[in-house]
Protein backbone atom coordinates (compact mmCIF):
# COMPACT_ATOMS: atom_id res chain seq x y z
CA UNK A 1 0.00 0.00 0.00
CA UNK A 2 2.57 2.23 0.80
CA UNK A 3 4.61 1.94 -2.53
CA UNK A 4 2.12 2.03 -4.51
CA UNK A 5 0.95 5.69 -2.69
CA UNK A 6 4.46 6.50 -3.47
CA UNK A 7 4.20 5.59 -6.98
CA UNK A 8 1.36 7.94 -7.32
CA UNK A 9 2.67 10.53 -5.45
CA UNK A 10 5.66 10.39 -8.15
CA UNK A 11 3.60 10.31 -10.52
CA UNK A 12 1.31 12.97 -9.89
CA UNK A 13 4.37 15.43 -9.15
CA UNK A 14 5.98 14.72 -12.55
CA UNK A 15 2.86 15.92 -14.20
CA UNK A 16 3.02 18.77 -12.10
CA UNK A 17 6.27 19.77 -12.79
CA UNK A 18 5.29 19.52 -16.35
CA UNK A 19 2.57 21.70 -16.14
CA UNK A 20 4.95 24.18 -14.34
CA UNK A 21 7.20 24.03 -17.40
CA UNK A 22 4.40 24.97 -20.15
CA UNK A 23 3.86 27.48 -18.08
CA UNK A 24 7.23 28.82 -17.61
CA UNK A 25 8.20 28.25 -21.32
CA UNK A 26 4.73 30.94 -22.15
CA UNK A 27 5.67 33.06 -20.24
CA UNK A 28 9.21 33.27 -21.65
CA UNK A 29 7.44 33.33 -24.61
CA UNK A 30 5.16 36.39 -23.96
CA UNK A 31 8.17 38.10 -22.29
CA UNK A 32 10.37 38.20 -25.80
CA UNK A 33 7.85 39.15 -27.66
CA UNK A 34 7.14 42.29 -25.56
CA UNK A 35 11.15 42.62 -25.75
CA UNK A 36 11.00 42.69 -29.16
CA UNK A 37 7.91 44.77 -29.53
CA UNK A 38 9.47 47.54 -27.17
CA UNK A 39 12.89 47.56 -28.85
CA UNK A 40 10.97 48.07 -32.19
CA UNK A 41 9.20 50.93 -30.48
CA UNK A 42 12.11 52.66 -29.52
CA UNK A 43 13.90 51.98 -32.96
CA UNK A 44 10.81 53.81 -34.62
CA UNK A 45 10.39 56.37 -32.02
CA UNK A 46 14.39 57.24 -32.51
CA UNK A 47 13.91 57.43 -36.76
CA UNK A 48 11.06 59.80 -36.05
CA UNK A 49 12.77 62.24 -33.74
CA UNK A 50 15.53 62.26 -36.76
CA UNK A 51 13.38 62.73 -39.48
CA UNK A 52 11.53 65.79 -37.22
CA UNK A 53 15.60 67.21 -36.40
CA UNK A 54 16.19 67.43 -40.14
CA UNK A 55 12.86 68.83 -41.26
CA UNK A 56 12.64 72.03 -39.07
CA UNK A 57 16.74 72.67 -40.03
CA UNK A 58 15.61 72.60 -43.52
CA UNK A 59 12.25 75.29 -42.45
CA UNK A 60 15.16 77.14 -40.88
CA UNK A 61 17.16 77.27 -44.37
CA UNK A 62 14.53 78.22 -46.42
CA UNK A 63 12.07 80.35 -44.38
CA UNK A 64 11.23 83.71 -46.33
CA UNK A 65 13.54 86.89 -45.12
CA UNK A 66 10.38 89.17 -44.81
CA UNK A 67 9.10 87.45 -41.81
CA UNK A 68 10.25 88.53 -38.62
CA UNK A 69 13.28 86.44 -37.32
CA UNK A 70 12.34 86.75 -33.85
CA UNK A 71 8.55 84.93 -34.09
CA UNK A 72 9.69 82.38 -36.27
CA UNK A 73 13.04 81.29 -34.18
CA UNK A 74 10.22 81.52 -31.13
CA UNK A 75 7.32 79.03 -32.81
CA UNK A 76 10.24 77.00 -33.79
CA UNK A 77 11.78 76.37 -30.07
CA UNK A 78 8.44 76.04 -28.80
CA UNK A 79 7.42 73.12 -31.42
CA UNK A 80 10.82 71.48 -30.73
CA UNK A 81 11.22 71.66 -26.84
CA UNK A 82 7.52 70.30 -26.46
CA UNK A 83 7.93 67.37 -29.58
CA UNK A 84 11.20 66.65 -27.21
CA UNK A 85 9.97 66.02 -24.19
CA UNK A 86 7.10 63.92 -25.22
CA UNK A 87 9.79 61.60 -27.05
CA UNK A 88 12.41 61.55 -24.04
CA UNK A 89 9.40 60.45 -21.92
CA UNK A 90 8.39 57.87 -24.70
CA UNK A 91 11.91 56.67 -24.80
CA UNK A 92 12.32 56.54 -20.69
CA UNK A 93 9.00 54.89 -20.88
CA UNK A 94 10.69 52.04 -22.91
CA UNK A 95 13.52 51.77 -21.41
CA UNK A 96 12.18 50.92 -18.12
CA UNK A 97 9.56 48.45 -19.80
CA UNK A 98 13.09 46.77 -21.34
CA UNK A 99 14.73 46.62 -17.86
CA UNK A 100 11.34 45.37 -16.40
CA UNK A 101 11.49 42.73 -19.15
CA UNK A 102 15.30 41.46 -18.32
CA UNK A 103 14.59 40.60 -14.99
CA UNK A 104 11.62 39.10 -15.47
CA UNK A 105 13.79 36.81 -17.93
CA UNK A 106 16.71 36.29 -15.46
CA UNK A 107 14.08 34.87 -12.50
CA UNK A 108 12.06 33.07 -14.79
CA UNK A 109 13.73 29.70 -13.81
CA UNK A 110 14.13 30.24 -9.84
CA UNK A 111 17.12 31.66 -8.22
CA UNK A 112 20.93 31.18 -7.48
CA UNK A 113 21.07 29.68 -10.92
CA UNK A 114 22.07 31.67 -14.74
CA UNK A 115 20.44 32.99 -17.78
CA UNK A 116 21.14 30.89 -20.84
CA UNK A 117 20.84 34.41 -22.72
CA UNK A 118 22.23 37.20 -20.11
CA UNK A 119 24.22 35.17 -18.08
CA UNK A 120 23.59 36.74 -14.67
CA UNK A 121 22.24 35.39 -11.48
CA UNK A 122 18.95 35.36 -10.73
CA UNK A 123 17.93 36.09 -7.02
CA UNK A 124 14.43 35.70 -7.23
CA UNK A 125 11.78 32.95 -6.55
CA UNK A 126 8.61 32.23 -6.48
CA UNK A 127 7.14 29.60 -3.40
CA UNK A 128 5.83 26.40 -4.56
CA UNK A 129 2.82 25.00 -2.50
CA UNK A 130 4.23 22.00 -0.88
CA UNK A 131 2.14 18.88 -1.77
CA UNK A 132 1.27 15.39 0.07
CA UNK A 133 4.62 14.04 -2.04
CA UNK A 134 6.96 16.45 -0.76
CA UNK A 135 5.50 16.14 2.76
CA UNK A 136 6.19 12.25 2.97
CA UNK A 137 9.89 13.02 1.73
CA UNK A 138 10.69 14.55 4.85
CA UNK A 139 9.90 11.17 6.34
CA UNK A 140 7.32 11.79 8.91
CA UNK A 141 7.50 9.36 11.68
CA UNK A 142 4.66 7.08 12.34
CA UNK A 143 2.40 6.84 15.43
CA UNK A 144 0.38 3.93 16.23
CA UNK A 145 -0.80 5.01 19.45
CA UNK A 146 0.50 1.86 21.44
CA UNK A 147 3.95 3.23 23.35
CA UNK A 148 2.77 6.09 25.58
CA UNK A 149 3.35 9.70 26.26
CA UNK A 150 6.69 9.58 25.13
CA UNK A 151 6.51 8.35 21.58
CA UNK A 152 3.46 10.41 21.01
CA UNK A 153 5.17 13.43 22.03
CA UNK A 154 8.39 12.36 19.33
CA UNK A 155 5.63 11.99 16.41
CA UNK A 156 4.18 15.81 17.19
CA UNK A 157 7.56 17.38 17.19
CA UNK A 158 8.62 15.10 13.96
CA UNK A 159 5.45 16.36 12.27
CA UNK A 160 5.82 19.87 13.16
CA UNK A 161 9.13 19.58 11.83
CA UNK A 162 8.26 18.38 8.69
CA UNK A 163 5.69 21.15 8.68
CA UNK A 164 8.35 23.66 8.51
CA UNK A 165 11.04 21.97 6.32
CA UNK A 166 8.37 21.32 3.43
CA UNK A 167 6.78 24.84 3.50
CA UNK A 168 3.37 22.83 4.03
CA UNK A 169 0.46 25.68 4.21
CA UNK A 170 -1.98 25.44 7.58
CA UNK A 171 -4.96 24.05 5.46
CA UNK A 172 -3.36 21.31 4.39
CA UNK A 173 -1.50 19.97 7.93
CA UNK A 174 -4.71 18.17 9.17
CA UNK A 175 -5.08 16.65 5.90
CA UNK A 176 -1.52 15.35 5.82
CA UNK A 177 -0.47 14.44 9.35
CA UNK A 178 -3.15 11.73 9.72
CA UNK A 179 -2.37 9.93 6.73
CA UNK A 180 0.88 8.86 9.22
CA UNK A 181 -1.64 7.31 11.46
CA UNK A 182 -1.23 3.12 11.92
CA UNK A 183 -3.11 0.74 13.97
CA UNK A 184 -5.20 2.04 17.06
CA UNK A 185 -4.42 5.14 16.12
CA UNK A 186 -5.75 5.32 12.76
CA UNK A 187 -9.06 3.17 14.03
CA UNK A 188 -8.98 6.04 16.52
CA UNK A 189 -8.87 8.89 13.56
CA UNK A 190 -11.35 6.80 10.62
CA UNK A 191 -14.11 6.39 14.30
CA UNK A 192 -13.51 10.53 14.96
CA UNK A 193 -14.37 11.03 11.25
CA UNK A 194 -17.43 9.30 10.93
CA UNK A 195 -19.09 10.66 13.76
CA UNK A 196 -18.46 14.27 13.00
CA UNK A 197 -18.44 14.16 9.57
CA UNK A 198 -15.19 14.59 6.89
CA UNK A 199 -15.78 18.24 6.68
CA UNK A 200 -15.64 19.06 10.57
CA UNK A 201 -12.58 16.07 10.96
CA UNK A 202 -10.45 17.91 8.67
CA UNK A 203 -11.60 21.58 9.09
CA UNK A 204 -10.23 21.94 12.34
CA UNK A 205 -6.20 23.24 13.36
CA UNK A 206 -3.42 21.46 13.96
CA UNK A 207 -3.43 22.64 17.64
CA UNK A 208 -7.21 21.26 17.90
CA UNK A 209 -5.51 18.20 16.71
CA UNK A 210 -2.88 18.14 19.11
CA UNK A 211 -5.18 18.93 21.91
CA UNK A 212 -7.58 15.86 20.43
CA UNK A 213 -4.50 13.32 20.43
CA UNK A 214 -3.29 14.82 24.02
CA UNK A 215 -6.57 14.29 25.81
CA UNK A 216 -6.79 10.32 24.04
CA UNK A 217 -3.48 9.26 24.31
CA UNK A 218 -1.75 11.16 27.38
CA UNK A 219 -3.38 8.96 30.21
CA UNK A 220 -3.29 11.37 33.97
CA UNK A 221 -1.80 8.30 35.89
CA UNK A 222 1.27 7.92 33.26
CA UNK A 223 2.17 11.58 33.44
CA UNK A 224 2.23 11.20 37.43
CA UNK A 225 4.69 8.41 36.58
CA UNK A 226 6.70 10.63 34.02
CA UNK A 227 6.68 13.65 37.26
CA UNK A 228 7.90 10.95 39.54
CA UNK A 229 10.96 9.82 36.99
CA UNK A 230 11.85 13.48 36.58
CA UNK A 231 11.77 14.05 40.33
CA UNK A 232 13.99 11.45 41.02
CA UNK A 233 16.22 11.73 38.27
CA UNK A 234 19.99 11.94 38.92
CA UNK A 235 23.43 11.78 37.09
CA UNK A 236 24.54 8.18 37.14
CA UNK A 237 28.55 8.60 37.86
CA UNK A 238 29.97 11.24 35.05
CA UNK A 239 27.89 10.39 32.46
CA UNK A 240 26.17 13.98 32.48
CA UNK A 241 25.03 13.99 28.37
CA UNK A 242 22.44 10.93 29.48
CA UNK A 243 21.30 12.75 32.49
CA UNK A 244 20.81 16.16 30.34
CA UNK A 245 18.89 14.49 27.40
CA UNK A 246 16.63 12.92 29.59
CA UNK A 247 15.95 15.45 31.63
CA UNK A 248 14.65 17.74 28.61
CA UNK A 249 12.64 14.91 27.46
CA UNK A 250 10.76 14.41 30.34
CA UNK A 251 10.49 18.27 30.73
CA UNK A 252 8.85 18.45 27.58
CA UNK A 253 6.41 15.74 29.05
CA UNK A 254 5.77 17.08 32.21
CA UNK A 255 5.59 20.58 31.33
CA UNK A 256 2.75 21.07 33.90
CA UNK A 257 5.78 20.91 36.75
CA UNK A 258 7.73 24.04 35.37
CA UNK A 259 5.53 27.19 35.11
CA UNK A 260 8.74 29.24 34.74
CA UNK A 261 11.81 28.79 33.59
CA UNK A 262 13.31 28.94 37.31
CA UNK A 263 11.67 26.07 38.13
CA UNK A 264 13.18 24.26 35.36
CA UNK A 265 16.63 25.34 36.03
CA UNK A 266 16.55 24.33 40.03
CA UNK A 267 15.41 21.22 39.21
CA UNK A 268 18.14 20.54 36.50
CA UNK A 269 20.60 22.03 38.72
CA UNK A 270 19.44 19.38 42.15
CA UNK A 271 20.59 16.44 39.92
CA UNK A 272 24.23 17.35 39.74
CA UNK A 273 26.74 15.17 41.58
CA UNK A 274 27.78 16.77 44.51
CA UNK A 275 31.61 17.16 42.42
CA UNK A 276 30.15 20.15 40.54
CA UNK A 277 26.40 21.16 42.39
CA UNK A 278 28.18 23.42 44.59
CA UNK A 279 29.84 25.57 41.49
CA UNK A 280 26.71 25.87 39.48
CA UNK A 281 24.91 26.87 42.09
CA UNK A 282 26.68 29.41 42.48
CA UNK A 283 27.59 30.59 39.07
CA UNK A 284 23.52 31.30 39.04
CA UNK A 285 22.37 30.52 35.26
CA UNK A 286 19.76 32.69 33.89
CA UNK A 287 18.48 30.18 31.16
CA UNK A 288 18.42 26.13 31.18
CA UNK A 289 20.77 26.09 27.93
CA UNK A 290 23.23 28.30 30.32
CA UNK A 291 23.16 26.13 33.37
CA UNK A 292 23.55 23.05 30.64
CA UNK A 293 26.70 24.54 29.43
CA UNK A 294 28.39 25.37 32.64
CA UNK A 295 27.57 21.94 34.12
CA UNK A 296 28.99 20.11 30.93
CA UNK A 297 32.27 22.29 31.13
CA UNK A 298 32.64 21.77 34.75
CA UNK A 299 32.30 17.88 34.42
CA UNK A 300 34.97 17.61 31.91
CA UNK A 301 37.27 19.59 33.81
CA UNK A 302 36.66 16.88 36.31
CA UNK A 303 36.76 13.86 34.23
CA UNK A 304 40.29 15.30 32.59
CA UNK A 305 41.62 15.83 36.42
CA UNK A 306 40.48 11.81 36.85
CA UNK A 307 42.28 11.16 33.96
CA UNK A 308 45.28 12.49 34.99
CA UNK A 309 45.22 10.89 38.31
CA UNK A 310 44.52 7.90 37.45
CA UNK A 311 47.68 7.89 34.50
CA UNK A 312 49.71 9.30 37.36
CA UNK A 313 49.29 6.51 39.43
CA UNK A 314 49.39 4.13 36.76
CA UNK A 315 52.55 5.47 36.47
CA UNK A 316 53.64 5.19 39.56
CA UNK A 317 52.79 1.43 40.44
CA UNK A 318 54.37 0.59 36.71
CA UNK A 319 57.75 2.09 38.16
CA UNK A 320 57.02 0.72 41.52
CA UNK A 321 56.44 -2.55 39.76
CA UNK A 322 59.27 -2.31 37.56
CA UNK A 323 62.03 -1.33 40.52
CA UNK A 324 60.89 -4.39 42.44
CA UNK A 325 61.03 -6.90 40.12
CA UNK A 326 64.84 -5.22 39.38
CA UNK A 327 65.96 -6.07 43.26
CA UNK A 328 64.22 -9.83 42.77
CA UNK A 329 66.12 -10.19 39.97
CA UNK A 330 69.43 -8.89 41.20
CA UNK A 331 68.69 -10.88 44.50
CA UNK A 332 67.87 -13.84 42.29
CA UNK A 333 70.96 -13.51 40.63
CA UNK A 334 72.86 -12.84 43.40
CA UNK A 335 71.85 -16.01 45.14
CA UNK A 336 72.68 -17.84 42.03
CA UNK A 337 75.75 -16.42 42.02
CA UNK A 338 76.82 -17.38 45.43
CA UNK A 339 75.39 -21.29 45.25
CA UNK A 340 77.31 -21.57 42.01
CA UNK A 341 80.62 -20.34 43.90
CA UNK A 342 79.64 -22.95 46.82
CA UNK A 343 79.16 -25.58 44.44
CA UNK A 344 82.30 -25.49 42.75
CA UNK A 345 84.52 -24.65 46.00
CA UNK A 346 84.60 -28.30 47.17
CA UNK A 347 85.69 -29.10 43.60
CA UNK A 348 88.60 -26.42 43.44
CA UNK A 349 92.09 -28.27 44.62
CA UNK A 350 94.87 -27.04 44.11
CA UNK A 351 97.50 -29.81 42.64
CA UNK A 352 100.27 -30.84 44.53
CA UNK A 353 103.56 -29.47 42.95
CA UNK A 354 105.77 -30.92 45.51
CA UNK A 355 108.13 -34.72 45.23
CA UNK A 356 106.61 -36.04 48.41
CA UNK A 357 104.69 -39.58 48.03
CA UNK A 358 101.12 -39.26 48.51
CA UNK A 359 100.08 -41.52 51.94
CA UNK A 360 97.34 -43.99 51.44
CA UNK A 361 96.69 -44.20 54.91
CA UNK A 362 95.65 -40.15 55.55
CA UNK A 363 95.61 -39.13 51.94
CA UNK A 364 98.45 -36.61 51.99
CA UNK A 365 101.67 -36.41 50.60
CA UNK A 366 104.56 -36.67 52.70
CA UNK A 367 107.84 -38.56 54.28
CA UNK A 368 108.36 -41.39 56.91
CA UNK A 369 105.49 -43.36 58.56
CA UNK A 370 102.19 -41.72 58.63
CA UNK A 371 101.09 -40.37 62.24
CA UNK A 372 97.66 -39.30 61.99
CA UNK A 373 96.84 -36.22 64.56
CA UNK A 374 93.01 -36.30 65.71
CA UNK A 375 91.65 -32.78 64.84
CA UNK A 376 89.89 -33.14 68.56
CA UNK A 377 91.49 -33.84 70.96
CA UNK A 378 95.19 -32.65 68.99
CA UNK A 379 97.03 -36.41 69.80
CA UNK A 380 99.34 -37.79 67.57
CA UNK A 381 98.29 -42.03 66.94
CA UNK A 382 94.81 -41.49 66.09
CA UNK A 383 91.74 -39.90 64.25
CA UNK A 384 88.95 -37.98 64.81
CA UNK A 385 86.69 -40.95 63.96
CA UNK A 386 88.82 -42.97 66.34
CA UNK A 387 88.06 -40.28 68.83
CA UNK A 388 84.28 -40.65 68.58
CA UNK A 389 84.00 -44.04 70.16
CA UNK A 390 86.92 -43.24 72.77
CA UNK A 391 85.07 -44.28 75.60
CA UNK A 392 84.09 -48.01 74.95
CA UNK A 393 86.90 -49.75 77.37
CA UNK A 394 85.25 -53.13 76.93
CA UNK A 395 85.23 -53.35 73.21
CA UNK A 396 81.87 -53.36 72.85
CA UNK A 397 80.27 -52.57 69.30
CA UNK A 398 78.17 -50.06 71.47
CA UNK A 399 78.77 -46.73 73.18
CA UNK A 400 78.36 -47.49 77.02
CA UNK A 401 75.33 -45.76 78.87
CA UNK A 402 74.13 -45.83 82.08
CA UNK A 403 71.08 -48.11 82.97
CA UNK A 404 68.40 -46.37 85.50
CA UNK A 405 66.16 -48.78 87.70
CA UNK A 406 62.99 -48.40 89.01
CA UNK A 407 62.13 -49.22 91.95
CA UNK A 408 64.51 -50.87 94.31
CA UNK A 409 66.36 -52.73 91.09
CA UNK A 410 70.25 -52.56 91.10
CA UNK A 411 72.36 -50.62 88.25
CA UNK A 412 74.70 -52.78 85.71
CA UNK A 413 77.22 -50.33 84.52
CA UNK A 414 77.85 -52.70 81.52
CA UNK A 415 74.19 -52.72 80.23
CA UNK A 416 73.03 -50.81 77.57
CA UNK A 417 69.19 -51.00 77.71
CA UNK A 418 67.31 -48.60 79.69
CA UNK A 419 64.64 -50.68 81.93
């Protein structure tokens, strides 16, 4: 349905355009031919005045001597100051018609454009009447009368757009605007027609129609819900664009709430973080689009001061980061360092440059029989692992202990369980 109204639409604007170029190709017509006619005029008015010029200088050669020389030099100015003026009036006359003419020619064809013949600008033209095809190319929204307040209030200010950007004429808005009617809404509109007849339905304003759709569509109880939003409303964190769109939406909603402007601005203003409230407050904005402005400069300022802090101290725990894992790896290292210098010491021996034998018995090189000299107790005949079991007299695989009785049992020195 709605291509083929578009088709039509097309259609019925290409014969119009037609019609508008017949009509602009007569009327160039009509406007040469007076251009012509006028520039003939002025050719034959011009021939005339030279033909009268050359007649009274030949009266003036051969004009008897007997009459008197001062009446016929006085008839003769007279008849040629008055035959001149009528012809310099003829000729201004024409020439004005001509210029008349010329730009009538150069804003024949609308203007900002050129002349095919002249070749100067034209700054003139005339208003077209918008029609029903030029009124659905500035894509009207739609408004089925299903989603509220809220979209009904986005299809009257998309309408009364288009009303302005198409040039359409107050008689023909009511006929237009319903024809973007869908659903409820248009059962709504076709019932409202046949009860008051097509002549009443679409004789009224648009503001009657406003006021009609208002009353039907703008329930009381969801307008108290729309006050109670834009009570409550607040800026979530920075995000102060979000908080400012909806806040004129809902004002345009609820305009019931703000009788002034004032009232408007305070309540604008009492949904500011707390970071800039105090400022605008007292900066004390005339207008809402003033308070809007200082409370979106103030907010960047803040969110570039976050910014910076927060790349500061990025910053800051990067190099913090960055040192620390320096000392673990020089401590690492370090560590490494010193196990790898304990590992090989044991390893490191010097070699014996000397001619003394090496002993088998202690491992050393030197002369004469080997007399081993205990590292504890410094005597010459034994080792210190000889040392160790020093105090087994009885030759016992075992180290001697004492054995403790209990009770009235006796002690053997030479045992070496505990009982």
């Amino acid at each position: 349905m709605s291509l083929r109204t578009t088709v039509l639409g097309q259609m019925l604007e290409i014969r119009e355009l037609q019609a508008a170029d017949r009509r602009r190709q007569t009327m160039i017509s009509e406007l040469l031919r007076i251009d012509h006619r006028i520039s003939t005029e002025i050719s034959e008015l011009r021939t005339a005045r030279q033909g009268q010029v050359t007649t009274l200088q030949g009266q003036k050669q051969m004009a008897p001597r007997r009459t008197t020389r001062s009446t016929v030099d006085q008839e003769t100015v007279n008849a040629t100051t008055v035959t001149n003026a009528q012809l310099q009036a003829m000729i201004d006359q024409g020439v004005t018609t001509a210029l008349a003419v010329r730009d009538a020619l150069r804003s024949t064809n609308g203007d900002d454009g050129h002349n095919s013949r002249t070749g100067v600008r034209r700054t003139e033209r005339a208003a077209r009447e918008c029609t029903y095809t030029d009124f659905l190319k500035c894509q009207p929204l739609p408004f089925k009368g299903t989603k509220g307040v809220a979209s009904l209030s986005q299809w009257c200010e998309r309408i009364e757009s288009v009303f302005h950007i198409s040039n359409c004429a107050a008689e023909n808005q009511v006929k237009f605007a319903p024809c973007t009617l869908y659903s409820v809404a248009l059962t709504w509109w076709n019932t409202h027609v046949q009860t008051v007849g097509h002549e009443v339905a679409y004789g009224v304003t648009w503001k009657t129609l406003m006021k009609m759709m208002t009353e039907k569509y703008c329930l009381r109880n969801e307008i108290r819900k729309l006050e109670m939003k834009l009570w409550e409303l607040k800026v979530k964190g920075t995000d102060l664009a979000s908080y400012t769109q909806r806040f004129q939406k809902l004002a345009l909603l609820c305009r019931r709430m703000f009788f002034k402007e004032l009232y408007k601005i305070e309540k604008y203003v009492r949904g500011l973080p707390d970071m800039i409230h105090g400022s605008v407050v007292a900066s004390k904005p005339k207008t809402m689009q003033e308070a809007i402005e200082i409370a979106t400069e103030l907010m960047d300022k803040k969110i570039h001061t976050f910014a910076e802090r927060e790349t500061a101290s990025k910053r800051k725990f990067e190099n913090t980061s960055r040192t620390t894992r320096n000392q673990q790896q020089q401590h690492s290292n370090k560590r490494q360092n010193t196990g790898r210098v304990y590992t090989a010491a044991p390893g490191e021996k010097k070699q014996y440059g000397r001619s003394r034998p090496l002993c088998a018995k202690c491992n050393y090189h030197h002369d004469g029989p080997c007399a081993p000299k205990c590292r504890n107790c410094n005597k010459i005949g034994h080792s210190l692992k000889n040392n160790n079991n020093h105090g087994n007299q009885g030759g016992r695989n075992n180290a001697p202990a004492r054995v403790y009785a209990v009770g009235r049992a006796r002690t053997d020195p030479d045992a070496n369980v505990v009982t």
